[in-house]
C-alpha atoms as a PDB file:
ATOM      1  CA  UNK A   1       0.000   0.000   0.000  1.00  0.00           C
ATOM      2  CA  UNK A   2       2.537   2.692   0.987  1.00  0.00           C
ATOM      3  CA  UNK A   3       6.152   0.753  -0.838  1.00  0.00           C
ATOM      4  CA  UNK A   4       7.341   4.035  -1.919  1.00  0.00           C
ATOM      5  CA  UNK A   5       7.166   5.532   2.006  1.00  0.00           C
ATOM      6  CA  UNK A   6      10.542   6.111   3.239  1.00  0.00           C
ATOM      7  CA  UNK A   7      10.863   7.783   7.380  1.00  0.00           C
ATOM      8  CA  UNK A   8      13.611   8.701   9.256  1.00  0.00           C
ATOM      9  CA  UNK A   9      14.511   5.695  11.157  1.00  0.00           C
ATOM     10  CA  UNK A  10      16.636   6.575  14.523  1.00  0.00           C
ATOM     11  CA  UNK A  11      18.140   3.062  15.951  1.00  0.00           C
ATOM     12  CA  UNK A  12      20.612   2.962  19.012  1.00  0.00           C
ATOM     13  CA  UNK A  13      20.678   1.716  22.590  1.00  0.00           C
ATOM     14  CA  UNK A  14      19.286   2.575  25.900  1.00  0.00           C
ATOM     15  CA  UNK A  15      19.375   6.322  26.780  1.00  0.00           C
ATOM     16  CA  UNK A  16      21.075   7.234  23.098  1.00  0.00           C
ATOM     17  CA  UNK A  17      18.247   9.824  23.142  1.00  0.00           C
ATOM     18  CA  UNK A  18      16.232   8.320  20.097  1.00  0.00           C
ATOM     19  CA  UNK A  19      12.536   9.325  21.259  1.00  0.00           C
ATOM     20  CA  UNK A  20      13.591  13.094  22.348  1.00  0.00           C
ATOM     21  CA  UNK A  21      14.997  13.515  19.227  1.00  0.00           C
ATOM     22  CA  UNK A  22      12.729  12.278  17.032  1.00  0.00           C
ATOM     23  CA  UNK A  23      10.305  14.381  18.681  1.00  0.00           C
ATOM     24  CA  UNK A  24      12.286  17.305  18.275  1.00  0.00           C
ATOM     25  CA  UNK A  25      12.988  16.460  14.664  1.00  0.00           C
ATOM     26  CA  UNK A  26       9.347  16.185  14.267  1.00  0.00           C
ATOM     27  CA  UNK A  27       8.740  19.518  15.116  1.00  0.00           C
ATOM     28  CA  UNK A  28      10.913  20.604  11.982  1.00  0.00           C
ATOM     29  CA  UNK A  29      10.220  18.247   9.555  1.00  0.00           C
ATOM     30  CA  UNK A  30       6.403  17.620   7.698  1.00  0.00           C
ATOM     31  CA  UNK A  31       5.173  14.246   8.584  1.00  0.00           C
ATOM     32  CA  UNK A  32       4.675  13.298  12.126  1.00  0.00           C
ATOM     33  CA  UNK A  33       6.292  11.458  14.433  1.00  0.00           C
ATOM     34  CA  UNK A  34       6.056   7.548  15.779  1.00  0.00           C
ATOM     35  CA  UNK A  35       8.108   6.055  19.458  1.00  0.00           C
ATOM     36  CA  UNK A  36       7.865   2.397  18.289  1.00  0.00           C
ATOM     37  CA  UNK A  37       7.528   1.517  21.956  1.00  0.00           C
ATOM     38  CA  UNK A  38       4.704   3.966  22.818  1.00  0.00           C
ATOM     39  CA  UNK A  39       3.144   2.655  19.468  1.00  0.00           C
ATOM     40  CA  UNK A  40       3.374  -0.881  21.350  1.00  0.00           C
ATOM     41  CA  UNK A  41       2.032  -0.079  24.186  1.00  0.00           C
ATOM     42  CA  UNK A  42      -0.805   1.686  22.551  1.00  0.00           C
ATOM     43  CA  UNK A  43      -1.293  -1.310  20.433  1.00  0.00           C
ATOM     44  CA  UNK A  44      -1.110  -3.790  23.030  1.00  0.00           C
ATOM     45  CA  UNK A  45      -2.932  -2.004  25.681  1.00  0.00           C
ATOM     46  CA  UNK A  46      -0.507  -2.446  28.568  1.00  0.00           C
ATOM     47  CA  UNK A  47       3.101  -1.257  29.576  1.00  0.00           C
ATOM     48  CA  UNK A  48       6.025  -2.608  28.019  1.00  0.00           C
ATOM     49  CA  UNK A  49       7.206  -3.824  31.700  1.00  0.00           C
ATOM     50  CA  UNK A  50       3.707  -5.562  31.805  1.00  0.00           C
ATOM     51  CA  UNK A  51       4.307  -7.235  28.590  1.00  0.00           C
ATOM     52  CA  UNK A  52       7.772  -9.111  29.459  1.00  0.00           C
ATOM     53  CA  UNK A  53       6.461  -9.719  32.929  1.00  0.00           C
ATOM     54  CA  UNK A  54       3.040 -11.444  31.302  1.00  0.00           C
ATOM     55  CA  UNK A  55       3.413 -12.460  27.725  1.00  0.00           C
ATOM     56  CA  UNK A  56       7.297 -12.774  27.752  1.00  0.00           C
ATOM     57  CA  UNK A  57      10.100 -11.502  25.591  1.00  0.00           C
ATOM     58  CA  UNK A  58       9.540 -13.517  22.746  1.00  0.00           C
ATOM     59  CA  UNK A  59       5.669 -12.197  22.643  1.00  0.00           C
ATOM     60  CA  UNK A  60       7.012  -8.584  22.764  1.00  0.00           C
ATOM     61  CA  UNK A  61       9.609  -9.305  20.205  1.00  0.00           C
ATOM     62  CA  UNK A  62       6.719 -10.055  17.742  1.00  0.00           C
ATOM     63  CA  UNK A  63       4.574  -7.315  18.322  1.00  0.00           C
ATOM     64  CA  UNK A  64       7.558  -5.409  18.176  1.00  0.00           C
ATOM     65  CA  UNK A  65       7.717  -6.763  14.184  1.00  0.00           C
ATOM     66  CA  UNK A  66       4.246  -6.568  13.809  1.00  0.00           C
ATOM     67  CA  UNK A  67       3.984  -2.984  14.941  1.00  0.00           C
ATOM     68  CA  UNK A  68       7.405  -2.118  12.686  1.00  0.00           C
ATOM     69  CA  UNK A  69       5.835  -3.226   9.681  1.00  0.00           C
ATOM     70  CA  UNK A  70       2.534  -1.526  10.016  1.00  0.00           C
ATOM     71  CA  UNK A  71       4.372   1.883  10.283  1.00  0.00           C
ATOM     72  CA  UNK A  72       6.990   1.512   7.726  1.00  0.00           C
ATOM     73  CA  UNK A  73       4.923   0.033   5.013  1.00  0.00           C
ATOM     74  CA  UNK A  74       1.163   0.636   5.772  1.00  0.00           C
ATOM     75  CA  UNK A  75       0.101  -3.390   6.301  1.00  0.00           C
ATOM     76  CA  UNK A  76       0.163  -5.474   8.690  1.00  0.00           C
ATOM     77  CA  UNK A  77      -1.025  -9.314   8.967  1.00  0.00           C
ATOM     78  CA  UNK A  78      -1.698  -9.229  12.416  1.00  0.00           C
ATOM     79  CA  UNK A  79      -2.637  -5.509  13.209  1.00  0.00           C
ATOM     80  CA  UNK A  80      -6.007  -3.892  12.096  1.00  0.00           C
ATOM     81  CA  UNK A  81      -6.699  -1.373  10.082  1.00  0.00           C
ATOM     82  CA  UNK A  82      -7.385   0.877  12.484  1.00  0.00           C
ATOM     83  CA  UNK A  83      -4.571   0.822  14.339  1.00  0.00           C
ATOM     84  CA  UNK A  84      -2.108   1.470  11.842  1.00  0.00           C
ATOM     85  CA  UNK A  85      -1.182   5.154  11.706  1.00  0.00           C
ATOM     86  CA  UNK A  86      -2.613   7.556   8.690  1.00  0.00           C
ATOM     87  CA  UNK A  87      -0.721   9.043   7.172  1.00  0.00           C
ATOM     88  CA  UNK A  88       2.427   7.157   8.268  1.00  0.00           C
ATOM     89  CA  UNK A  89       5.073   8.540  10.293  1.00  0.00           C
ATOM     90  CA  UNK A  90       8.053  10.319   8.698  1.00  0.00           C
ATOM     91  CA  UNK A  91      10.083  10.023  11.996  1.00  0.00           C
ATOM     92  CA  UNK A  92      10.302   6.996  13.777  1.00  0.00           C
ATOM     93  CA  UNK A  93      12.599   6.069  17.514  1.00  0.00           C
ATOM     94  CA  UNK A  94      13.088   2.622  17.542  1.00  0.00           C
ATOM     95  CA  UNK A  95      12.991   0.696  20.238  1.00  0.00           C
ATOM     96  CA  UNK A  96      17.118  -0.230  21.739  1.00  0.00           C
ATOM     97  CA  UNK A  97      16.330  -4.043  20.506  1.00  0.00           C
ATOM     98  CA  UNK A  98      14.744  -3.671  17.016  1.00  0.00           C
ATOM     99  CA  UNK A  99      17.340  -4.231  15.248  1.00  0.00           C
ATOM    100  CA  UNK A 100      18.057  -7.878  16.982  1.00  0.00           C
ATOM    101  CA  UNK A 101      15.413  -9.771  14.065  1.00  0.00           C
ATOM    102  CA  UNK A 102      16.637  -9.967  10.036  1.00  0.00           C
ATOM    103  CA  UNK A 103      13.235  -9.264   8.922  1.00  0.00           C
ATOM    104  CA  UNK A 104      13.603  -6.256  11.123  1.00  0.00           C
ATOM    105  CA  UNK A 105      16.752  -4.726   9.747  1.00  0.00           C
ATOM    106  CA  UNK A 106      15.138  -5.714   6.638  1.00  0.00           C
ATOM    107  CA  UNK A 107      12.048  -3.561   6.942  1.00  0.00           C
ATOM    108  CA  UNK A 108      14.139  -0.712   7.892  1.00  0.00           C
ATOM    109  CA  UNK A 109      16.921  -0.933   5.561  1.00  0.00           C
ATOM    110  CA  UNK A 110      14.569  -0.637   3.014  1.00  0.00           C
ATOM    111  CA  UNK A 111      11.808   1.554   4.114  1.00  0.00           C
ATOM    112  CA  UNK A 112      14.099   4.459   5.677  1.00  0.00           C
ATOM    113  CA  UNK A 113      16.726   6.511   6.443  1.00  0.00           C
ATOM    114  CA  UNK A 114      18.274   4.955   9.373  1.00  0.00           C
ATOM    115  CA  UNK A 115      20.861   6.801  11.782  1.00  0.00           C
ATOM    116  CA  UNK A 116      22.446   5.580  13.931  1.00  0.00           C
ATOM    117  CA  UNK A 117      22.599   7.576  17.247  1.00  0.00           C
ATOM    118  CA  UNK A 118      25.478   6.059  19.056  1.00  0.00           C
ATOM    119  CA  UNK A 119      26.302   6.304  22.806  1.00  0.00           C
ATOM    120  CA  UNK A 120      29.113   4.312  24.653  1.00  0.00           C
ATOM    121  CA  UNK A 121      28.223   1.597  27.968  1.00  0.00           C
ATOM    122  CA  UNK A 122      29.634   4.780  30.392  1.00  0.00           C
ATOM    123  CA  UNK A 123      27.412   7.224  28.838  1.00  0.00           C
ATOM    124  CA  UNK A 124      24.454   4.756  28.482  1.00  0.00           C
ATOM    125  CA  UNK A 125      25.116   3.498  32.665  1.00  0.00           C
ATOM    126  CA  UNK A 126      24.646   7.230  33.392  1.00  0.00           C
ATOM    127  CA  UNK A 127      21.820   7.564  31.806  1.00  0.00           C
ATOM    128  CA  UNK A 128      19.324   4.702  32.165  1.00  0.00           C
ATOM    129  CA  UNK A 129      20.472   3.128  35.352  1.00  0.00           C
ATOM    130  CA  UNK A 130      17.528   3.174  38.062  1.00  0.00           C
ATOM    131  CA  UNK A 131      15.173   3.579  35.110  1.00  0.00           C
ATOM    132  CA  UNK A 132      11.812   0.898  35.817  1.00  0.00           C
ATOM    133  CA  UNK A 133      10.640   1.277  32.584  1.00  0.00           C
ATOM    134  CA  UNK A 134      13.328  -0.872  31.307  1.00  0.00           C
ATOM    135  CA  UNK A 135      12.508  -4.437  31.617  1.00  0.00           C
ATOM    136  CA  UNK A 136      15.771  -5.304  29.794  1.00  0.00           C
ATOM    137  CA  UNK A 137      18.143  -3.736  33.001  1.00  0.00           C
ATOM    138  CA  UNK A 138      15.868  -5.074  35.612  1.00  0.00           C
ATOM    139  CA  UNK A 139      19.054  -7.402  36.652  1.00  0.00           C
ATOM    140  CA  UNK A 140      21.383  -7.014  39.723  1.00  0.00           C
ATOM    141  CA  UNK A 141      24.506  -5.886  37.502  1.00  0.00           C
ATOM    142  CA  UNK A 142      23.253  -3.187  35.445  1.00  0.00           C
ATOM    143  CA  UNK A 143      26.170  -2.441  33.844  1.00  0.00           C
ATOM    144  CA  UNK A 144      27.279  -5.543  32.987  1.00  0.00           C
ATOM    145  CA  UNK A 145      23.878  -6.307  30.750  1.00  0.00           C
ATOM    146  CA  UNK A 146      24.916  -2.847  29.197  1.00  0.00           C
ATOM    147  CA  UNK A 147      28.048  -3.931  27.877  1.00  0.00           C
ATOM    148  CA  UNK A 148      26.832  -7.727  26.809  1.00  0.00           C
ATOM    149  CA  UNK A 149      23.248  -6.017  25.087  1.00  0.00           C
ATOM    150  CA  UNK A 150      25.849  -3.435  23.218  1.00  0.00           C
ATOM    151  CA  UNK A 151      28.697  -5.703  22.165  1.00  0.00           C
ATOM    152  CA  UNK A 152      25.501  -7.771  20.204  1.00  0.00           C
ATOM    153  CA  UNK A 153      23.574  -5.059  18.914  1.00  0.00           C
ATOM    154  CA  UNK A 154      26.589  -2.384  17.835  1.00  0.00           C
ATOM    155  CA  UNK A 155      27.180  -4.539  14.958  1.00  0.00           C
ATOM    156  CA  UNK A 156      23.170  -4.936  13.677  1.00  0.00           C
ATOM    157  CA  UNK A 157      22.729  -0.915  14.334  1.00  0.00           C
ATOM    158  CA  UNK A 158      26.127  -0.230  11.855  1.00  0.00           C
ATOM    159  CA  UNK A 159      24.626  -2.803   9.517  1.00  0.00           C
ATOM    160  CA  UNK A 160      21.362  -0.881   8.560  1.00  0.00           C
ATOM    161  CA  UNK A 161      22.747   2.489   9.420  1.00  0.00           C
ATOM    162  CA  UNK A 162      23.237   5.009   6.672  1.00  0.00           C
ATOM    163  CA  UNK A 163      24.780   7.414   8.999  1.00  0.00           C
ATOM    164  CA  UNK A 164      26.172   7.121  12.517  1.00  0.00           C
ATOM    165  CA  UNK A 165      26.309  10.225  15.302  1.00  0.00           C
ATOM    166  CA  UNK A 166      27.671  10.381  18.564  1.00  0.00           C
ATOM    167  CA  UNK A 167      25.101  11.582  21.104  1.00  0.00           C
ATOM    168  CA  UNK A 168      26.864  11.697  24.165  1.00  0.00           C
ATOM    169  CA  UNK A 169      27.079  15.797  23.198  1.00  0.00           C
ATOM    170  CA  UNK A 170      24.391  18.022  24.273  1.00  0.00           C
ATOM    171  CA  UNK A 171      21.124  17.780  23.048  1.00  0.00           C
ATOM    172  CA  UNK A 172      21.096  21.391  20.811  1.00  0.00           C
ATOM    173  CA  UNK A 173      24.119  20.425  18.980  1.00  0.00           C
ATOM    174  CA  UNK A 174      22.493  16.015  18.408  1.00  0.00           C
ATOM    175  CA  UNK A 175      19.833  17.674  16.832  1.00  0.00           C
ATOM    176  CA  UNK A 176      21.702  20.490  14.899  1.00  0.00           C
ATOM    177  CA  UNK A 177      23.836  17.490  13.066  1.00  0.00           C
ATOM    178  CA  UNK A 178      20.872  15.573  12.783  1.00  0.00           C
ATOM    179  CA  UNK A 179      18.848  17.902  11.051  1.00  0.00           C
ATOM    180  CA  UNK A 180      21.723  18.428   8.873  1.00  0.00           C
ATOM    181  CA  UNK A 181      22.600  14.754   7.603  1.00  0.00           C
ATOM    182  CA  UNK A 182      19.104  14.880   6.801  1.00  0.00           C
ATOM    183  CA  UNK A 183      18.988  17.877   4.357  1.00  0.00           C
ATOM    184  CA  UNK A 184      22.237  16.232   2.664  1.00  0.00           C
ATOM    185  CA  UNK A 185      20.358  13.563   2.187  1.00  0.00           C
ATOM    186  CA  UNK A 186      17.889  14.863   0.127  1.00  0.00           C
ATOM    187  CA  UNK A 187      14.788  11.923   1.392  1.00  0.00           C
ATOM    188  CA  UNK A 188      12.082  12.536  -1.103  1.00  0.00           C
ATOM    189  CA  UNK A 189       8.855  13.375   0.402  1.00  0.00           C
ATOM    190  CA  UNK A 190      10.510  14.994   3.361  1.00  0.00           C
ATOM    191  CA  UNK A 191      10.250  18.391   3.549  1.00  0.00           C
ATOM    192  CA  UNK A 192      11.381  20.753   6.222  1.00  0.00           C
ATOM    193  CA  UNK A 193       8.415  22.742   8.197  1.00  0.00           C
ATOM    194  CA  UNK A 194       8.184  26.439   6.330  1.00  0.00           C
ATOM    195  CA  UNK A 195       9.929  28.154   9.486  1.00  0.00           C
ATOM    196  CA  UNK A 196      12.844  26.132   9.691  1.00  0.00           C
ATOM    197  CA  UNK A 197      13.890  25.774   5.995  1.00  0.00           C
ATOM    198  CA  UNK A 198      16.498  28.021   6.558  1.00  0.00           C
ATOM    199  CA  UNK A 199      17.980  26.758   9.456  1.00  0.00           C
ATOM    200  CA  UNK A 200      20.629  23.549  10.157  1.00  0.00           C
END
């Protein structure tokens, strides 16, 4: 239904900063903005703690697919109608373990623009740790499942990414080189909102 759709796809681990800057992308660029993991929970009606704790990992990690596909492409076997978005999303923050699944990395490799926004174990320890909406930390060693969840998925974020940023900066200047690799990139059907077409 929607093959030619292309987004802005932002991938990266825990506390990278991928749903406050899609958000603050979407307030620049035409097209709206989707958090794959609110999107979930929206979808599934419950949080995403209450989803591992419940249905399990494996249950999440098919919604997760399920929910990818419907705003990427428009279709969905599993999701209604209803509940996939309209128009779709030109920004979308993906969730720190999307990228784990092929078919995944497949549906983003080929239906956006995906960055990267990378962020070292330190940075990420600083950032997330003490955080209960993150059934993937709920361990005894945080840090520890930090560095064993980034030494897998580093290598499945570099292989879909078409660029890669380091956003352990502030937040003005992630956004200000954001912005930018996007304009470069020339995305058709993205177009800047009318007061910020002359700004980076």
């Amino acid at each position: 239904m929607c093959s030619d759709h292309k987004a802005v796809f932002l991938v990266g681990p825990m506390g990278a900063g991928k749903s406050t800057i899609g958000r603050q992308l979407s307030q620049r660029f035409e097209g709206g903005f989707v958090d794959l993991d609110n999107y979930i929970v929206k979808v599934a009606g419950k949080s995403i703690p209450d989803i591992f704790e419940q249905d399990g990992e494996a249950y999440f990690r098919q919604l997760e697919h399920d929910c990818l596909e419907a705003i990427l492409t428009g279709v969905s076997t599993r999701l209604t109608q209803e509940q996939i978005p309209n128009p779709l999303p030109a920004i979308v923050a993906g969730g720190g373990g999307v990228a784990m699944r092929e078919d995944n990395r497949k549906l983003i490799s080929d239906h956006s623009l995906c960055i990267y926004l990378y962020l070292d174990v330190d940075k990420q320890y600083e950032r997330v740790n003490g955080d209960s909406n993150r059934p993937m930390i709920k361990v005894d060693d945080v840090k520890e499942r930090l560095k064993n969840l980034f030494a897998s998925r580093d290598p499945q974020y570099r292989e879909i990414a078409n660029i890669v940023l380091d956003s352990s900066g502030s937040l003005k200047d992630l956004v200000r080189r954001t912005v930018h690799s996007i304009k470069i990139r020339k995305l058709p059907g993205l177009k800047l909102k009318k007061n910020n077409e002359q700004t980076n």
